[in-house]
PDB file of N, CA and C in Angstrom:
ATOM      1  N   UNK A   1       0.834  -1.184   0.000  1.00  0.00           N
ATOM      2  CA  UNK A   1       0.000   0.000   0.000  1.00  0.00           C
ATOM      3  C   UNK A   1       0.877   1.245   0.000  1.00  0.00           C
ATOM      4  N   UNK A   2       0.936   2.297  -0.887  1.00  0.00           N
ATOM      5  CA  UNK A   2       1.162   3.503  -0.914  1.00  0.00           C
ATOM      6  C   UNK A   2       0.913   4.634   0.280  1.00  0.00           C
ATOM      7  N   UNK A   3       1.491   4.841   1.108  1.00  0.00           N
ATOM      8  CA  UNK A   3       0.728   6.377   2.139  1.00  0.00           C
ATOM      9  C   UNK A   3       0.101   7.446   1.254  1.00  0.00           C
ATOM     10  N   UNK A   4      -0.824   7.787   2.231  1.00  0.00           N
ATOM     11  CA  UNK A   4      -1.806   8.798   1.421  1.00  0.00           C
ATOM     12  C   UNK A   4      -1.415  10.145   2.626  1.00  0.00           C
ATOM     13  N   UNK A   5      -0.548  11.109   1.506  1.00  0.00           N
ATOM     14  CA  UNK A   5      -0.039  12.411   2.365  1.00  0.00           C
ATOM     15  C   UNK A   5      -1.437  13.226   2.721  1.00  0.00           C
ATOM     16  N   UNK A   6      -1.755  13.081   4.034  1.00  0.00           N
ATOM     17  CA  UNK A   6      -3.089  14.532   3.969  1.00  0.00           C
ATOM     18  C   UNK A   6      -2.873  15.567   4.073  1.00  0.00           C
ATOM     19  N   UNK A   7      -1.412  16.255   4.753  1.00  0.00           N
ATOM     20  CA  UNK A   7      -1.139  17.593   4.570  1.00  0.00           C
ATOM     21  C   UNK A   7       0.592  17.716   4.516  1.00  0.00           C
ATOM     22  N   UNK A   8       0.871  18.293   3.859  1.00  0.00           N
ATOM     23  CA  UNK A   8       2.365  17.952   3.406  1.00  0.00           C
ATOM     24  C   UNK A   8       2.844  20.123   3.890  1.00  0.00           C
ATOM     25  N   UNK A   9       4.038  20.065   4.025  1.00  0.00           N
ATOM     26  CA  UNK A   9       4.617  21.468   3.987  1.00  0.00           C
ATOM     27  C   UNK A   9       4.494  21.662   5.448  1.00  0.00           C
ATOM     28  N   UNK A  10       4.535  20.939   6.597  1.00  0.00           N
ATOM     29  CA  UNK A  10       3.999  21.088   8.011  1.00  0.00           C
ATOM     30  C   UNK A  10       5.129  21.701   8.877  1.00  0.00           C
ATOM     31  N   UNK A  11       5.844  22.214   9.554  1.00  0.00           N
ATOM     32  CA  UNK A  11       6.151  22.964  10.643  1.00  0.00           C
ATOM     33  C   UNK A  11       7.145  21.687  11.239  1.00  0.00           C
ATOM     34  N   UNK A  12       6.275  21.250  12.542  1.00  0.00           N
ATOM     35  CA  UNK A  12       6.893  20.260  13.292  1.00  0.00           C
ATOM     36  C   UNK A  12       5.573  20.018  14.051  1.00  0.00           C
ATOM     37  N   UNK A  13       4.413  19.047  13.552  1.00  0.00           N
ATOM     38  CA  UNK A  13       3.478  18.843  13.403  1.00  0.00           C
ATOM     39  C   UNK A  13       3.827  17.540  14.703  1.00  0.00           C
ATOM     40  N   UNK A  14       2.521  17.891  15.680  1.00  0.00           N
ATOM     41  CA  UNK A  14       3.034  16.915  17.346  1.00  0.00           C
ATOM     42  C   UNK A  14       1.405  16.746  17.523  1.00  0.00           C
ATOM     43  N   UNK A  15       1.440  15.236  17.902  1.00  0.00           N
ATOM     44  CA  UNK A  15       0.147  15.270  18.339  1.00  0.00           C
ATOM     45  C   UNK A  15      -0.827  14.406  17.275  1.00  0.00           C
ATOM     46  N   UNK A  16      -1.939  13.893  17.437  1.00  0.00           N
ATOM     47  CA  UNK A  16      -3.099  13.262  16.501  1.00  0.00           C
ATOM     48  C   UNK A  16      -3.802  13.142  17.299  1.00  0.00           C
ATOM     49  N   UNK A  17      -5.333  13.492  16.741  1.00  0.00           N
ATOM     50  CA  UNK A  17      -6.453  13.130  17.386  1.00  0.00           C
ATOM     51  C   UNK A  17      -7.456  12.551  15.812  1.00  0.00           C
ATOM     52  N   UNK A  18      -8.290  11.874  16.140  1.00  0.00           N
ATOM     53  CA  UNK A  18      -8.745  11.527  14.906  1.00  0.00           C
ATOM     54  C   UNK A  18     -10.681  11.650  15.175  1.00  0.00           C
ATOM     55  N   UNK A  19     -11.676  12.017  14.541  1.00  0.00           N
ATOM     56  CA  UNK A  19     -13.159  11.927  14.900  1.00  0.00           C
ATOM     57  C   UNK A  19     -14.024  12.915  14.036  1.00  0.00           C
ATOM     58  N   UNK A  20     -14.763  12.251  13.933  1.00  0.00           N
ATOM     59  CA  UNK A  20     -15.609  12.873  13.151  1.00  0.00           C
ATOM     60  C   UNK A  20     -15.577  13.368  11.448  1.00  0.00           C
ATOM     61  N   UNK A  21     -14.782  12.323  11.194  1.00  0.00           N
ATOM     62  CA  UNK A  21     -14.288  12.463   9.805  1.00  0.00           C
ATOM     63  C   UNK A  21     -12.989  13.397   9.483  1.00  0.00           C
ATOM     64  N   UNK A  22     -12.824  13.872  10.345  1.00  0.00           N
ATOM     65  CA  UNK A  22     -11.524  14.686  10.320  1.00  0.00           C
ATOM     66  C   UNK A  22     -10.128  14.372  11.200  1.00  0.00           C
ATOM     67  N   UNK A  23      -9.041  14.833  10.566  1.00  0.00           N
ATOM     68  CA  UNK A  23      -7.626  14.042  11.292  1.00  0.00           C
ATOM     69  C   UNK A  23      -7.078  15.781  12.373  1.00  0.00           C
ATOM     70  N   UNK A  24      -6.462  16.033  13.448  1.00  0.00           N
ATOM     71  CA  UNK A  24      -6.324  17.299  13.456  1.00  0.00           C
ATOM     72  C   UNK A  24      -5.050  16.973  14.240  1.00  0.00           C
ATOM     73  N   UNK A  25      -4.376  18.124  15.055  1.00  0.00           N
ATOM     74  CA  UNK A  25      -3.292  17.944  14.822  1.00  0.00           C
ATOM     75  C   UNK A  25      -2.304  19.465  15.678  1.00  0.00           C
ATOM     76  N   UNK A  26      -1.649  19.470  16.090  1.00  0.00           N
ATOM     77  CA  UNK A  26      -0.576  20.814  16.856  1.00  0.00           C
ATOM     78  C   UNK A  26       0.441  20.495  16.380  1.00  0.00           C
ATOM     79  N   UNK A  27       0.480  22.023  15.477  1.00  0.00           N
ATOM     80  CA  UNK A  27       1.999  22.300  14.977  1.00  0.00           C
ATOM     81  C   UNK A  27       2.664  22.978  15.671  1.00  0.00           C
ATOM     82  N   UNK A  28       3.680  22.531  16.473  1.00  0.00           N
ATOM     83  CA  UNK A  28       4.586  23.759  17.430  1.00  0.00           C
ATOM     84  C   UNK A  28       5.501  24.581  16.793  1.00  0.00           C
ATOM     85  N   UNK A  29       5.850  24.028  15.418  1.00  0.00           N
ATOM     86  CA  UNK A  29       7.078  24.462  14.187  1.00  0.00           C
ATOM     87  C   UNK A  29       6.155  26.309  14.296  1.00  0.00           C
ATOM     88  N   UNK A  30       4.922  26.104  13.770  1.00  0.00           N
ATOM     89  CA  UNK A  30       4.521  27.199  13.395  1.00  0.00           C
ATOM     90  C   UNK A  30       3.025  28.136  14.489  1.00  0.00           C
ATOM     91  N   UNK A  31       3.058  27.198  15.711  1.00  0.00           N
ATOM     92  CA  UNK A  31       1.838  27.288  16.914  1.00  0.00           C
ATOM     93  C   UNK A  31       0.736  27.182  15.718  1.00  0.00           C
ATOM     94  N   UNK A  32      -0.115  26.610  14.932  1.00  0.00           N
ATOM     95  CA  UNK A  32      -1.522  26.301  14.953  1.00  0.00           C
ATOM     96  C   UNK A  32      -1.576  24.509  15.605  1.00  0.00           C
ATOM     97  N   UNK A  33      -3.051  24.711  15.323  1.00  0.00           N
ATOM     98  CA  UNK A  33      -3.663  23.671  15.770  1.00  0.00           C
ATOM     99  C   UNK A  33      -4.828  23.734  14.870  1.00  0.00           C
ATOM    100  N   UNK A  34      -4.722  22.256  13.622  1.00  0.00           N
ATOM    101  CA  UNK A  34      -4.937  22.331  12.022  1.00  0.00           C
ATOM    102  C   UNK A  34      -5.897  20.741  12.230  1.00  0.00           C
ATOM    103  N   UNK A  35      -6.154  20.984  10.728  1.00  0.00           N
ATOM    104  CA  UNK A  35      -7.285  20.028  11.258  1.00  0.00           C
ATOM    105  C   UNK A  35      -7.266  19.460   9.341  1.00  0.00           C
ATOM    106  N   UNK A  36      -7.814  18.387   8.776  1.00  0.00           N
ATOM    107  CA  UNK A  36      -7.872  18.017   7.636  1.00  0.00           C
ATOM    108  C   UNK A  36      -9.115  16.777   7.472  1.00  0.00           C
ATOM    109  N   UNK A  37      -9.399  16.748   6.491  1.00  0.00           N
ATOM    110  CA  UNK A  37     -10.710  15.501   6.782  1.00  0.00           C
ATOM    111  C   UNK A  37      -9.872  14.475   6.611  1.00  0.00           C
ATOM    112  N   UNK A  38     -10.431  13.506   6.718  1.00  0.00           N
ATOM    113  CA  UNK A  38      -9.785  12.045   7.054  1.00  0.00           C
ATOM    114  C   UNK A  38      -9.056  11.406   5.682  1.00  0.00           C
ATOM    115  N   UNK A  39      -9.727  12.185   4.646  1.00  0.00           N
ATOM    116  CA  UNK A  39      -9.251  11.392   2.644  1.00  0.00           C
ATOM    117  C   UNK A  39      -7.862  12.485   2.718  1.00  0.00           C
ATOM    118  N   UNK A  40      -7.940  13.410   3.558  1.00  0.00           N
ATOM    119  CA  UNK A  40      -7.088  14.211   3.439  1.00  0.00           C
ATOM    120  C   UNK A  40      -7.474  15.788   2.763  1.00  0.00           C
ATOM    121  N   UNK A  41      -6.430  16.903   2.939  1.00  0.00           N
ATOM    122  CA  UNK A  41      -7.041  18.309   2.856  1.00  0.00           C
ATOM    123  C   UNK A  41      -6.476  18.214   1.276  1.00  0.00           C
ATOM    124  N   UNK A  42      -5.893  17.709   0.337  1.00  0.00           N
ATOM    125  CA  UNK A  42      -5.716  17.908  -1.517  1.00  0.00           C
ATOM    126  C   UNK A  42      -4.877  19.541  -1.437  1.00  0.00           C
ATOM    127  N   UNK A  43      -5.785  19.986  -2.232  1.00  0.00           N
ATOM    128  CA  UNK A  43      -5.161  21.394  -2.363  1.00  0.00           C
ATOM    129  C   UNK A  43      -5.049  22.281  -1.693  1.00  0.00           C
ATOM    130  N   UNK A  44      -6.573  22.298  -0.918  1.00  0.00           N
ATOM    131  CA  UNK A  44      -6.929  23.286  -0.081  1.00  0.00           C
ATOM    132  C   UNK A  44      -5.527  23.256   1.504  1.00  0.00           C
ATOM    133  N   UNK A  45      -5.427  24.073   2.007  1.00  0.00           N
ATOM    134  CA  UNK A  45      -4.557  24.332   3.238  1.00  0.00           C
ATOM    135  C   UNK A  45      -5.472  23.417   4.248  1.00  0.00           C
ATOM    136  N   UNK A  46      -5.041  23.092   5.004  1.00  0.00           N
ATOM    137  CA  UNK A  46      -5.886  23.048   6.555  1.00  0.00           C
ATOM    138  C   UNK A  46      -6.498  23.546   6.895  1.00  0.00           C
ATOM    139  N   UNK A  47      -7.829  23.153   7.913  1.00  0.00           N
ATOM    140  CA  UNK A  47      -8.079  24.117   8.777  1.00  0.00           C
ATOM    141  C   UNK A  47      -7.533  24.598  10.053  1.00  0.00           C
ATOM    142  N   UNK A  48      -7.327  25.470  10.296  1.00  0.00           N
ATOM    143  CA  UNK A  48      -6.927  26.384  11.371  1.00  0.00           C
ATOM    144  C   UNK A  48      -7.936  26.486  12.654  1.00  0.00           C
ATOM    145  N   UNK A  49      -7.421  26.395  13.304  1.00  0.00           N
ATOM    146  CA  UNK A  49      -8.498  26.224  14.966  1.00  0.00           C
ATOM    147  C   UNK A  49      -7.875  26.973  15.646  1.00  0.00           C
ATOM    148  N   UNK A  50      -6.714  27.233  15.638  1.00  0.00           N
ATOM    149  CA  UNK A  50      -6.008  28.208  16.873  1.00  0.00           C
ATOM    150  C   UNK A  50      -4.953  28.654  16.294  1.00  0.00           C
ATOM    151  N   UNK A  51      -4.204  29.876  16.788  1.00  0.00           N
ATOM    152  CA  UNK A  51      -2.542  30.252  15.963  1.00  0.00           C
ATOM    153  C   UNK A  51      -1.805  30.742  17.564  1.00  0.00           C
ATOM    154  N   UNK A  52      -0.669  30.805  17.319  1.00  0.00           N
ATOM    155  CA  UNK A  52       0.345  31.367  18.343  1.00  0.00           C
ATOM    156  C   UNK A  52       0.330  30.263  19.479  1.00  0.00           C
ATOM    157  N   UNK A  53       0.158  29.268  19.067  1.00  0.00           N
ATOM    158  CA  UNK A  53       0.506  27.950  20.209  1.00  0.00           C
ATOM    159  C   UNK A  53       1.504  27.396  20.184  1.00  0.00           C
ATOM    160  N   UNK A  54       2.930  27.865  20.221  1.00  0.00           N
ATOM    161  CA  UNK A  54       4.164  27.202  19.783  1.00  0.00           C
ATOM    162  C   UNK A  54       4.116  26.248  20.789  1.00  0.00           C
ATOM    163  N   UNK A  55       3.814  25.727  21.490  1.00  0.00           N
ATOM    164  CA  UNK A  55       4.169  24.752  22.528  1.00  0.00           C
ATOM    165  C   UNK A  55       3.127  23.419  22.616  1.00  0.00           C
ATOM    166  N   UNK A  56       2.541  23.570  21.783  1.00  0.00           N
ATOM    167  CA  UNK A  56       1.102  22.623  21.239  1.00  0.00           C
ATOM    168  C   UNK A  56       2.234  21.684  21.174  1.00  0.00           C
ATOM    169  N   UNK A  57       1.757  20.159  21.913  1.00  0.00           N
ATOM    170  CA  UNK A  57       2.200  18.877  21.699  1.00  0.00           C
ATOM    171  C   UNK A  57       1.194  17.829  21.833  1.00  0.00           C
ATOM    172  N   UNK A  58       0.152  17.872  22.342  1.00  0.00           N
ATOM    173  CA  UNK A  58      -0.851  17.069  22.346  1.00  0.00           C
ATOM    174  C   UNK A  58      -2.070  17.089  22.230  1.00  0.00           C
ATOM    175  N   UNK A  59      -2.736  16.670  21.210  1.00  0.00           N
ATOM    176  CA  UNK A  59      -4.377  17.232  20.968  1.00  0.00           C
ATOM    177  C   UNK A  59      -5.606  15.884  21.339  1.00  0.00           C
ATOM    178  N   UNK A  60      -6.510  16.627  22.006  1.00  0.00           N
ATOM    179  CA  UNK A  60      -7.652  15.435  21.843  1.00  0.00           C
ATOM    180  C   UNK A  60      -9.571  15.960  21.643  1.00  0.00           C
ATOM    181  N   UNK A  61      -9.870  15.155  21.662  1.00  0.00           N
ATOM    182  CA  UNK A  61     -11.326  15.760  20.992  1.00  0.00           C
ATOM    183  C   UNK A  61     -12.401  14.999  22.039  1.00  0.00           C
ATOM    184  N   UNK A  62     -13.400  16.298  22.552  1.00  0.00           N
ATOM    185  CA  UNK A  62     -14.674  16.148  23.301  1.00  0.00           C
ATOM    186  C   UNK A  62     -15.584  16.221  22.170  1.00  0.00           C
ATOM    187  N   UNK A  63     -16.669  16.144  23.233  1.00  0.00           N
ATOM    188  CA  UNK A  63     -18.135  15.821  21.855  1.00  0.00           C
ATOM    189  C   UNK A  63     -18.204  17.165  20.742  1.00  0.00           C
ATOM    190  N   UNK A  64     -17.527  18.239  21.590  1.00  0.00           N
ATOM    191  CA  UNK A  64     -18.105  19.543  20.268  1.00  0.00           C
ATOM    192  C   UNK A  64     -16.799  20.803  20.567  1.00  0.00           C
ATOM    193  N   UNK A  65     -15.805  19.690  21.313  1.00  0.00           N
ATOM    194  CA  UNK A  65     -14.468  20.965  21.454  1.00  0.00           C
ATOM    195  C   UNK A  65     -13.379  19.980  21.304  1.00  0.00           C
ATOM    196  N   UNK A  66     -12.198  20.814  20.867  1.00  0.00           N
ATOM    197  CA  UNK A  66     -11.042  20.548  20.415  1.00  0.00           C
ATOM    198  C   UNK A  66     -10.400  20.734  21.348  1.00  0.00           C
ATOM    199  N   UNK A  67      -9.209  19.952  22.345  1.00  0.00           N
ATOM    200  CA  UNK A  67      -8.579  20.542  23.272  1.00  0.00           C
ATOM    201  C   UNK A  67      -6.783  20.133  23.056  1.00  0.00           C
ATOM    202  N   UNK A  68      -5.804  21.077  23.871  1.00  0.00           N
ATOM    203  CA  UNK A  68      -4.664  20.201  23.280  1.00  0.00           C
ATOM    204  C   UNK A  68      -3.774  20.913  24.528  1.00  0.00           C
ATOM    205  N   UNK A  69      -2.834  20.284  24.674  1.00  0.00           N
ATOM    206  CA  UNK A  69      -1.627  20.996  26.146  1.00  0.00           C
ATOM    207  C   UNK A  69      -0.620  21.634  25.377  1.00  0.00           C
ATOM    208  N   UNK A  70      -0.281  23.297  26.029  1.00  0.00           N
ATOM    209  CA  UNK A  70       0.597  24.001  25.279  1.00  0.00           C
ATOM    210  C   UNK A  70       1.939  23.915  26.677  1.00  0.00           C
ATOM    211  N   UNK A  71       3.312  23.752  26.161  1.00  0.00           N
ATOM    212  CA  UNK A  71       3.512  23.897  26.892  1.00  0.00           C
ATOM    213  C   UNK A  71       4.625  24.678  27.286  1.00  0.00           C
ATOM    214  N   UNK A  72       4.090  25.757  26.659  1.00  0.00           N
ATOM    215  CA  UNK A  72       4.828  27.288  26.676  1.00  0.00           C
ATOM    216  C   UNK A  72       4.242  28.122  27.809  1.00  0.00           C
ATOM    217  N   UNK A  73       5.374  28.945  28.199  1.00  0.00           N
ATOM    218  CA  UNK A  73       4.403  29.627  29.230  1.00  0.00           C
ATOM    219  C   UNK A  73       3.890  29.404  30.446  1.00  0.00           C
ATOM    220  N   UNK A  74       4.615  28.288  31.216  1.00  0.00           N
ATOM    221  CA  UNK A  74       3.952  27.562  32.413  1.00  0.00           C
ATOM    222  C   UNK A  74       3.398  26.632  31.796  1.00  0.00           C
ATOM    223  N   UNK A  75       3.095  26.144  31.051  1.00  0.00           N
ATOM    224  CA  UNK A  75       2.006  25.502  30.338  1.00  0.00           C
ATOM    225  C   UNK A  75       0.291  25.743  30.627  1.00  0.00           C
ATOM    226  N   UNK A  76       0.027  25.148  29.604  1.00  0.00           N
ATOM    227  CA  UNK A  76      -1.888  25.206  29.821  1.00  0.00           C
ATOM    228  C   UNK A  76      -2.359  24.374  29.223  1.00  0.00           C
ATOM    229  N   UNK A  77      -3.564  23.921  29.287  1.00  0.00           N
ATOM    230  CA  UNK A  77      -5.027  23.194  28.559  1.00  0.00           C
ATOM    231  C   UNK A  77      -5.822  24.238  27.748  1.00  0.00           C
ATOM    232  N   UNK A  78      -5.936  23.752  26.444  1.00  0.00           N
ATOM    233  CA  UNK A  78      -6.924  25.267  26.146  1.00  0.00           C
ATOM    234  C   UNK A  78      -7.262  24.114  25.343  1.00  0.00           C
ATOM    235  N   UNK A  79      -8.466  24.969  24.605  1.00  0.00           N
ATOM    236  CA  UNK A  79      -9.307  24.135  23.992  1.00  0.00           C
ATOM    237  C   UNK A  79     -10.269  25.366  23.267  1.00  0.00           C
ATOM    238  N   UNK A  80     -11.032  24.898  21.586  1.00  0.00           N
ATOM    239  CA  UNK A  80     -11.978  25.845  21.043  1.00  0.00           C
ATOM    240  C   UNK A  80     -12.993  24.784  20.566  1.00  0.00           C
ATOM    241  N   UNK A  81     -14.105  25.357  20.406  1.00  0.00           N
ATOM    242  CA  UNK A  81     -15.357  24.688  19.644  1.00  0.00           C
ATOM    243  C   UNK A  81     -14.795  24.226  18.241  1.00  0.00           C
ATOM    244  N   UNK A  82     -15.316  23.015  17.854  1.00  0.00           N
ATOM    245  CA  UNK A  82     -15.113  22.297  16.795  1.00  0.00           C
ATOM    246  C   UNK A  82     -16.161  21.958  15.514  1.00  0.00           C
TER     247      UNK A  82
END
């Protein structure tokens, strides 16, 4: 079987969460927290859920929010609607 790239050009991309038809994801290279459907994002860029999270290393998913640990800054839990 061949890998199927879903988003290529990434930062230093940390982290997977997978649901709801979509793959998502914390880039600390560049702080977002990106998101792609599951066949993968093709041409289009990612989606974007958050920016300035350089310390994003781990993401996971509640019923209708996105959450992930930054751990810049003291660290934190943050999390946005999905």
């Amino acid at each position: 079987m061949t890998p199927n790239d879903l988003a290529t050009g990434l930062a230093a991309p940390l982290g997977l969460a997978i649901g709801g038809g979509r793959v998502y994801w914390a880039d600390s290279g560049d702080g977002n927290v990106l998101s792609c459907p599951a066949s993968g994002c093709g041409t289009a860029p990612p989606t974007n859920h958050a920016s300035g999270r350089t310390g994003a290393v781990a993401v996971t998913l509640g019923n209708t929010c996105l959450f992930w640990v930054d751990e810049v800054g003291g660290g934190s839990i943050a999390g946005v609607g999905r």
